[in-house]
C-alpha atoms as a PDB file:
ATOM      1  CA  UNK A   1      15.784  81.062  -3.574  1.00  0.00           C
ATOM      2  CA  UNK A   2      15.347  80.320  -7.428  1.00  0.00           C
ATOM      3  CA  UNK A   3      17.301  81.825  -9.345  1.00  0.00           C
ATOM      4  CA  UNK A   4      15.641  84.668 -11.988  1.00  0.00           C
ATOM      5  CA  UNK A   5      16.661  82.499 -15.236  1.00  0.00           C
ATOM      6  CA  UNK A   6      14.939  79.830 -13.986  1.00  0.00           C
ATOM      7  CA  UNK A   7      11.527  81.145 -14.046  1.00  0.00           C
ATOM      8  CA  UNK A   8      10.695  81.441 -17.587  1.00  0.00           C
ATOM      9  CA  UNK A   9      11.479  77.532 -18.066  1.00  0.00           C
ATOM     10  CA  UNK A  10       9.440  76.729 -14.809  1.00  0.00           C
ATOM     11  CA  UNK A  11       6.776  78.743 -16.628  1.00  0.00           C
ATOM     12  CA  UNK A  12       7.118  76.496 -19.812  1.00  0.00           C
ATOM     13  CA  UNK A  13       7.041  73.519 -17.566  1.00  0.00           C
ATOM     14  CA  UNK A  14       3.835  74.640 -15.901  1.00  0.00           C
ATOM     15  CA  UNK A  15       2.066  75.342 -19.419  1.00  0.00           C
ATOM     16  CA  UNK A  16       3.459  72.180 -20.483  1.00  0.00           C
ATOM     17  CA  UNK A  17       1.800  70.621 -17.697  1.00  0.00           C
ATOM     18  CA  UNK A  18      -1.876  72.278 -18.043  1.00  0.00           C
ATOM     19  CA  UNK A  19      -1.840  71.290 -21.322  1.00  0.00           C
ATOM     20  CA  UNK A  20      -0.599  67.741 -21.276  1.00  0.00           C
ATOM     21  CA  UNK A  21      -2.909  67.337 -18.173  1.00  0.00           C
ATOM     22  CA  UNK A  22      -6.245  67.843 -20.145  1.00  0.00           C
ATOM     23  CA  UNK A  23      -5.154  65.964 -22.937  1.00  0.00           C
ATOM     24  CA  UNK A  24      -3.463  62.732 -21.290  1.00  0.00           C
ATOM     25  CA  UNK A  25      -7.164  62.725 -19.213  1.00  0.00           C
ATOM     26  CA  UNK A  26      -9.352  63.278 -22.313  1.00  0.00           C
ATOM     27  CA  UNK A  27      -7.603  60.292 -23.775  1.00  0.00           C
ATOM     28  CA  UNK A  28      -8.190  57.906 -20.811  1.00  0.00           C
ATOM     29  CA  UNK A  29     -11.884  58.943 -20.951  1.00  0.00           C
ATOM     30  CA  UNK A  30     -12.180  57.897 -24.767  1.00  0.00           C
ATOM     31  CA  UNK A  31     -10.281  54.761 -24.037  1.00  0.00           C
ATOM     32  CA  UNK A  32     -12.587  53.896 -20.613  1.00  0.00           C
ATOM     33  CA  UNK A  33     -15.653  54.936 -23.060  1.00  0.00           C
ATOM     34  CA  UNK A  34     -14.838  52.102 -25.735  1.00  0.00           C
ATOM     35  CA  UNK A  35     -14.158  49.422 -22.909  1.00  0.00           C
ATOM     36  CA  UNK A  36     -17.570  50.313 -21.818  1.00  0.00           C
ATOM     37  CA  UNK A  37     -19.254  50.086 -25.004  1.00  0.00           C
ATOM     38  CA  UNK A  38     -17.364  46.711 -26.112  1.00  0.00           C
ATOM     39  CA  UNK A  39     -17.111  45.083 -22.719  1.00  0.00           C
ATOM     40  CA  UNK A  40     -18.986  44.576 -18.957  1.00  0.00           C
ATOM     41  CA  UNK A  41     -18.192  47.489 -16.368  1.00  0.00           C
ATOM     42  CA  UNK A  42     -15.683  46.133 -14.223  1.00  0.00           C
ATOM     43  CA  UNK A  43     -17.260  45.715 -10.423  1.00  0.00           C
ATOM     44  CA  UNK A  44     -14.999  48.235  -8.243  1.00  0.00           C
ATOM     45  CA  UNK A  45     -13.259  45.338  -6.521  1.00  0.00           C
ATOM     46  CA  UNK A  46     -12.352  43.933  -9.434  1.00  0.00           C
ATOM     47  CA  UNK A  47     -11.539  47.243 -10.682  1.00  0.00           C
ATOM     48  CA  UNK A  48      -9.197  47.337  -7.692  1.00  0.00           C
ATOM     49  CA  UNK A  49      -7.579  44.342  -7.793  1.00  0.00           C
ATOM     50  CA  UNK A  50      -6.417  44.719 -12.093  1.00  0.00           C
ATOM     51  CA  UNK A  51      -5.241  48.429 -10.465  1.00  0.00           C
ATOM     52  CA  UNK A  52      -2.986  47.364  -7.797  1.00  0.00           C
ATOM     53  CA  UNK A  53      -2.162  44.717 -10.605  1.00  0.00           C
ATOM     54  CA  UNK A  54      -0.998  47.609 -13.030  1.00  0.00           C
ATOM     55  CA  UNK A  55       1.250  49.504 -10.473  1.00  0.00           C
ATOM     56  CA  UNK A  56       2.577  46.318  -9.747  1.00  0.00           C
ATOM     57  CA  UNK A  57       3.867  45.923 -13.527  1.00  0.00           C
ATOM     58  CA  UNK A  58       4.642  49.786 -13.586  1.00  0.00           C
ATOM     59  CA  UNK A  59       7.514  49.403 -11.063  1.00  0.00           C
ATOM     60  CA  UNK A  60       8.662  46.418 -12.977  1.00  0.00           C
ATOM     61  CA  UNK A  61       8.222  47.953 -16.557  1.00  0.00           C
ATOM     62  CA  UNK A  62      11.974  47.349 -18.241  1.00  0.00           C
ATOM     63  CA  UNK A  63      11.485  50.574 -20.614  1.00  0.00           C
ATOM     64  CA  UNK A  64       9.723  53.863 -21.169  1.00  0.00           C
ATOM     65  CA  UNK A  65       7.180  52.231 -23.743  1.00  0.00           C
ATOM     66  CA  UNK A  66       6.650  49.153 -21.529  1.00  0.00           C
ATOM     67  CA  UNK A  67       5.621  51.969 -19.133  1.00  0.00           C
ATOM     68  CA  UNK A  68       3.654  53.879 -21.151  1.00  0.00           C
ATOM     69  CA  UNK A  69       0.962  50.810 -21.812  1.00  0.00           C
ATOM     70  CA  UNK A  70       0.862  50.361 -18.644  1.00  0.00           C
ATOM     71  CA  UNK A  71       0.270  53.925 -17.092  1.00  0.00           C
ATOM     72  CA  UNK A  72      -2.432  54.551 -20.008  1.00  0.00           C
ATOM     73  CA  UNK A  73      -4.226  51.329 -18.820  1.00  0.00           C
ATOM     74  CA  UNK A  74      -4.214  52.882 -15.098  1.00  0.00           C
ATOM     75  CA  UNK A  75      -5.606  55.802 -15.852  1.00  0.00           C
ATOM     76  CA  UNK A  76      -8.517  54.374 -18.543  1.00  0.00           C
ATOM     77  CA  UNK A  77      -8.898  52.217 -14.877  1.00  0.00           C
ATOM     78  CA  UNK A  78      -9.280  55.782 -12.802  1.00  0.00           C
ATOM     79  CA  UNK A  79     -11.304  57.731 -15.594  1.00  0.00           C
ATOM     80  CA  UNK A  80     -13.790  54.161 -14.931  1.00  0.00           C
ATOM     81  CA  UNK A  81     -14.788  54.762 -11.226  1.00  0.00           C
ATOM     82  CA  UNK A  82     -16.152  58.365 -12.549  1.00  0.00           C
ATOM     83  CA  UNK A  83     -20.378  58.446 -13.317  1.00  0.00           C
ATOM     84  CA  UNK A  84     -21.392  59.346 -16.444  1.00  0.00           C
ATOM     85  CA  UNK A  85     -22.773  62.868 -14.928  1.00  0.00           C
ATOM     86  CA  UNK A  86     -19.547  63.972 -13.424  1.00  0.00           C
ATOM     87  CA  UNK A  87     -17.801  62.317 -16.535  1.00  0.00           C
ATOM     88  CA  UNK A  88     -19.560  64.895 -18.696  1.00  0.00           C
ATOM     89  CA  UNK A  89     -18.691  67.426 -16.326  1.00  0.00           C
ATOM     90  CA  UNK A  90     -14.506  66.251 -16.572  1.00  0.00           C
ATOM     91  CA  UNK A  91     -14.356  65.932 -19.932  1.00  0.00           C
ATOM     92  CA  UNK A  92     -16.265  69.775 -20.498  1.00  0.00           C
ATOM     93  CA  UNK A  93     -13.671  70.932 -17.688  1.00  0.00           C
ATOM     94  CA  UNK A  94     -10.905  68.938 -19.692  1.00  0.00           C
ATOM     95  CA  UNK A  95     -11.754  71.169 -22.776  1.00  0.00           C
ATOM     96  CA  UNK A  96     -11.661  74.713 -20.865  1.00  0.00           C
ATOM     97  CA  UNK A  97      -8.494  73.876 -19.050  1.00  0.00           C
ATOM     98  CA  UNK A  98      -6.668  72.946 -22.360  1.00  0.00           C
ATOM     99  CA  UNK A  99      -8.182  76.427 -24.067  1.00  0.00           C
ATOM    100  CA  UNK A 100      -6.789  78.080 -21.172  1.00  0.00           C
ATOM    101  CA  UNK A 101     -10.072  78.904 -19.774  1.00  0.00           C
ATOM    102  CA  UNK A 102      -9.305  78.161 -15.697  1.00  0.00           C
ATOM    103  CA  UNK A 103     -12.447  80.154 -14.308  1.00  0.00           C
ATOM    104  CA  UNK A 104     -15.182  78.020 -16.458  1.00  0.00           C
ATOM    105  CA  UNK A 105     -12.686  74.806 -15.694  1.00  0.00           C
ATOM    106  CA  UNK A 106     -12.884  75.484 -12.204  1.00  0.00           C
ATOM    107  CA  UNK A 107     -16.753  75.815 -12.220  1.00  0.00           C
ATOM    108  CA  UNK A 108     -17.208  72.407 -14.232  1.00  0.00           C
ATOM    109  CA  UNK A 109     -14.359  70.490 -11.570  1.00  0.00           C
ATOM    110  CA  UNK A 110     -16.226  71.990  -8.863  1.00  0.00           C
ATOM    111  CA  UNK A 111     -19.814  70.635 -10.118  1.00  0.00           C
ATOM    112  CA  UNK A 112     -17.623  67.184 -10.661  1.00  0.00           C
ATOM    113  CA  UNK A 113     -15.968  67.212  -7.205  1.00  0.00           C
ATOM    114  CA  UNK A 114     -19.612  68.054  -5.862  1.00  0.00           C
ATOM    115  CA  UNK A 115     -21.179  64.965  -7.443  1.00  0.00           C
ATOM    116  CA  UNK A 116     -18.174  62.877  -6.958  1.00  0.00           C
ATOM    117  CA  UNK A 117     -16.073  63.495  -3.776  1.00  0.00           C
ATOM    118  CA  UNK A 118     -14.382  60.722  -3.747  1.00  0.00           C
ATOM    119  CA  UNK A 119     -13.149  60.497  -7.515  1.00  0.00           C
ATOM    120  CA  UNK A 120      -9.439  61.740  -7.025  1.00  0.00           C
ATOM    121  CA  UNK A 121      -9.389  62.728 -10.771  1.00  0.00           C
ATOM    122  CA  UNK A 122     -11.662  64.914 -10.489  1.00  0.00           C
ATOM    123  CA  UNK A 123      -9.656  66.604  -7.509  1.00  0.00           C
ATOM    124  CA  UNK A 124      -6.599  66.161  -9.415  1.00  0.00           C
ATOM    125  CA  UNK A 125      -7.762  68.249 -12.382  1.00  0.00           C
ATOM    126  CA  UNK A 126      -9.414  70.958 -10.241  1.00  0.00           C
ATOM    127  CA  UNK A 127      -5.546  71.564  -8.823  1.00  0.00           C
ATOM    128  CA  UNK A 128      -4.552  71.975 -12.810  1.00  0.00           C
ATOM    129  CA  UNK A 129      -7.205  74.638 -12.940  1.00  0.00           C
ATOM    130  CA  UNK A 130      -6.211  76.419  -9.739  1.00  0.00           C
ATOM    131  CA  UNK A 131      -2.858  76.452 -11.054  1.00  0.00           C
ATOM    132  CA  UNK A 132      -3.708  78.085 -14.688  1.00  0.00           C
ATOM    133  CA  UNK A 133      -5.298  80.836 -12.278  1.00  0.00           C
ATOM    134  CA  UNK A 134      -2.428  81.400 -10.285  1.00  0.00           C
ATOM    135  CA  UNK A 135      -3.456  79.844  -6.742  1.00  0.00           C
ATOM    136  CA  UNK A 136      -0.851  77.045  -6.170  1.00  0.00           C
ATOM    137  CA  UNK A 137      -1.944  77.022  -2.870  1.00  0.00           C
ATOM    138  CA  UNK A 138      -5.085  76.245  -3.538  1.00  0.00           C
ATOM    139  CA  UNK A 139      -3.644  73.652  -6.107  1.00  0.00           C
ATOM    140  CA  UNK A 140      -1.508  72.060  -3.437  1.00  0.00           C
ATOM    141  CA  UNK A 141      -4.480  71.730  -1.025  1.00  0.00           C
ATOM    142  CA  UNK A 142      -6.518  69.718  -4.244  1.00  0.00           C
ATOM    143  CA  UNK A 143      -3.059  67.613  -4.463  1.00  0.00           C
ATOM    144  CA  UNK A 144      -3.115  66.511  -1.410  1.00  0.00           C
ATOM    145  CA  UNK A 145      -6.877  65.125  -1.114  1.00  0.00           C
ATOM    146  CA  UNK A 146      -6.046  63.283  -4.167  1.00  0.00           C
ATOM    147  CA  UNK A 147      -2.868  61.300  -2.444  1.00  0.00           C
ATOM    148  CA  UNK A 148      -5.458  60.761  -0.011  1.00  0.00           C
ATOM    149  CA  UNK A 149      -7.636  59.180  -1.773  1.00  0.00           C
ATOM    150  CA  UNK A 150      -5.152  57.497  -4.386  1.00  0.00           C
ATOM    151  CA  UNK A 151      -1.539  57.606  -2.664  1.00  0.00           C
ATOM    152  CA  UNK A 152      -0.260  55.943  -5.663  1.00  0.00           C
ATOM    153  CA  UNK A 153      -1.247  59.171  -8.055  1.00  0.00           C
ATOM    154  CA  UNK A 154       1.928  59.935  -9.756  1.00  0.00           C
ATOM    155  CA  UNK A 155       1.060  62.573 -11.497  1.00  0.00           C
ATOM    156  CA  UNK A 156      -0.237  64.376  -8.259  1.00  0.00           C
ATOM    157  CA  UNK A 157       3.070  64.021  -6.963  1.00  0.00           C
ATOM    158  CA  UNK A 158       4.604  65.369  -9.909  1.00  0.00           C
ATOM    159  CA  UNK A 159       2.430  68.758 -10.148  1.00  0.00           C
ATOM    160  CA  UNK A 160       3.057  68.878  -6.029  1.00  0.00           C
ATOM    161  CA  UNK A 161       6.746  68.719  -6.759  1.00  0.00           C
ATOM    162  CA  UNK A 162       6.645  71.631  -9.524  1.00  0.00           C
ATOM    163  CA  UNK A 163       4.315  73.829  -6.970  1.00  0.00           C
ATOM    164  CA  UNK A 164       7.351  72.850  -4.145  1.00  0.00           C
ATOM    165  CA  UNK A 165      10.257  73.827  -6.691  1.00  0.00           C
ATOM    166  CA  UNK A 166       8.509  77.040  -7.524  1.00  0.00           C
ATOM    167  CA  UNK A 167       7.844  77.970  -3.996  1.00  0.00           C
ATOM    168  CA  UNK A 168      11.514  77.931  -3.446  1.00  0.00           C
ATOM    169  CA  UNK A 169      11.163  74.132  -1.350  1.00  0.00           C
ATOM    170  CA  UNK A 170      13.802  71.994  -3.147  1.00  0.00           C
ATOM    171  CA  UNK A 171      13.646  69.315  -0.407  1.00  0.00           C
ATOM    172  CA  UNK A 172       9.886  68.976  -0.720  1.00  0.00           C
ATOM    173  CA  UNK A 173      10.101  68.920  -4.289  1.00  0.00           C
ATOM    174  CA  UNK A 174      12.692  66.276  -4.128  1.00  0.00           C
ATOM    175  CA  UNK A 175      10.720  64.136  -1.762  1.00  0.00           C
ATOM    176  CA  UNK A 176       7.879  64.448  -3.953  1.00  0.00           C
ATOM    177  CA  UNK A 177       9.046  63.786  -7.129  1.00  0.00           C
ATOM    178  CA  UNK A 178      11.354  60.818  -5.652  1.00  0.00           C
ATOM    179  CA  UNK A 179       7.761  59.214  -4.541  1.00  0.00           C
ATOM    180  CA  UNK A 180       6.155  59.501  -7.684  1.00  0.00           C
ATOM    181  CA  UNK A 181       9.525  58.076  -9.228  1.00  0.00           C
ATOM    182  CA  UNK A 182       9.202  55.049  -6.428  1.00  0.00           C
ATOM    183  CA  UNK A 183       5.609  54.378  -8.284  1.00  0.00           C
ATOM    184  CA  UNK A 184       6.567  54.961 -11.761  1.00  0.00           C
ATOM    185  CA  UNK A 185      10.574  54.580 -12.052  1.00  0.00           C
ATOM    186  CA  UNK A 186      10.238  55.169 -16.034  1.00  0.00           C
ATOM    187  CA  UNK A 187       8.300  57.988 -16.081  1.00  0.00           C
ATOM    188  CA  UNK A 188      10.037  59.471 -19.178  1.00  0.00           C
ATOM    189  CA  UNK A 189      12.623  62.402 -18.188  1.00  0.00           C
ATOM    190  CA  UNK A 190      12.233  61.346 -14.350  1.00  0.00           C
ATOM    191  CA  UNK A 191      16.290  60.322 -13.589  1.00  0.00           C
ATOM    192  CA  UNK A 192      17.388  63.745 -15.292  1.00  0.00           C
ATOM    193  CA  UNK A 193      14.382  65.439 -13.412  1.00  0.00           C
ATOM    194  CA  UNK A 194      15.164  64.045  -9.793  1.00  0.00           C
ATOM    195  CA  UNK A 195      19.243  64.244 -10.596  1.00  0.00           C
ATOM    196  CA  UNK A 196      18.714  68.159 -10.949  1.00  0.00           C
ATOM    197  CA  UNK A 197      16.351  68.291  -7.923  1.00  0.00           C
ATOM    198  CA  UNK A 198      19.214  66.508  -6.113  1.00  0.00           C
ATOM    199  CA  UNK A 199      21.294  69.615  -6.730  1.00  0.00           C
ATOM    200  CA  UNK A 200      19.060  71.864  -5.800  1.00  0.00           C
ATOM    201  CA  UNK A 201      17.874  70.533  -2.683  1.00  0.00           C
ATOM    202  CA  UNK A 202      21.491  69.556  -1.677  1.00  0.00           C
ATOM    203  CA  UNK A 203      22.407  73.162  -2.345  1.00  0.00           C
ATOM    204  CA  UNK A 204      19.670  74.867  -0.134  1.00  0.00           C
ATOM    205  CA  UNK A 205      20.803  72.636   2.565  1.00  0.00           C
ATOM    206  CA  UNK A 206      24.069  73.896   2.539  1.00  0.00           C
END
């Protein structure tokens, strides 16, 4: 069971999370924008094959800034496969998630995930709006049609494994953050991250 001093900083972390989520997306929207004005949109199999290039030099990144180029090349590379309709609708979403607004987020991912079904990012910030309305089930459920459709979605496995901790499932929550670890070992904070999910899973199984 979690402890009752653990909750406010799991409720930090969640903010944290919503907030960072909306921006770190907004970002690879501008970035994907200016490729699009400056250069050729990538055909999706080439698209593909410069992706499974990037994860390829994410697990092999020596550092936390060779990482960080990387990962915000990635997602620029998701935030490409979205239209410019459900684009618009994202990046309106985006904004209401970061002012806190989850009901009008929720409507605007919903529109998104309607146009686009098969964009995971769009899935993937729908969960971040279930969660700033208190329905990490329903967030979960969102999770897990993105790792469907993009199994190598770190950060998916990363908000899965804070909805796991919370629920009181430190195994789960170690098994999903070690994944998302597996895909991007230098995610910044990840060793001291799993190390205490080590603990706690190794002390509910006791």
């Amino acid at each position: 069971m979690p402890r009752m001093g653990d909750r406010p900083m799991r409720r930090r972390l969640l903010s944290a999370l919503l907030s960072g989520t909306a921006l770190v997306w907004s970002r690879a929207q501008t970035q994907a924008q200016t490729q699009a004005q400056t250069q050729a949109p990538a055909r999706p199999d080439a698209r593909k094959a410069e992706l499974d290039r990037a994860f390829d030099a994410l697990r092999t990144a020596p550092n936390e800034v060779g990482a960080a180029l990387v990962e915000a090349r990635i997602r620029a590379l998701w935030a490409q496969g979205a239209s410019p309709a459900a684009a618009l609708l994202l990046r309106r979403g985006a904004r209401n998630l970061e002012a806190r607004l989850s009901g009008e987020a929720l409507e605007d991912f919903d529109a998104a995930i309607t146009l686009a079904p098969e964009f995971a990012d769009a899935w993937f910030l729908r969960a971040q709006a279930y969660l700033g309305a208190g329905d990490p089930a329903a967030a979960a459920r969102d999770l897990q049609e993105v790792l469907r459709l993009e199994p190598r979605h770190w950060p998916a496995l990363v908000t899965l494994s804070t909805i796991q901790d919370q629920a009181g499932d430190a195994r789960g929550a170690l098994r999903s953050l070690s994944a998302a670890l597996g895909i991007n070992p230098q995610m910044p904070g990840g060793a001291a991250r799993l190390r205490e999910q080590r603990r706690k899973a190794e002390g509910e199984a006791t």
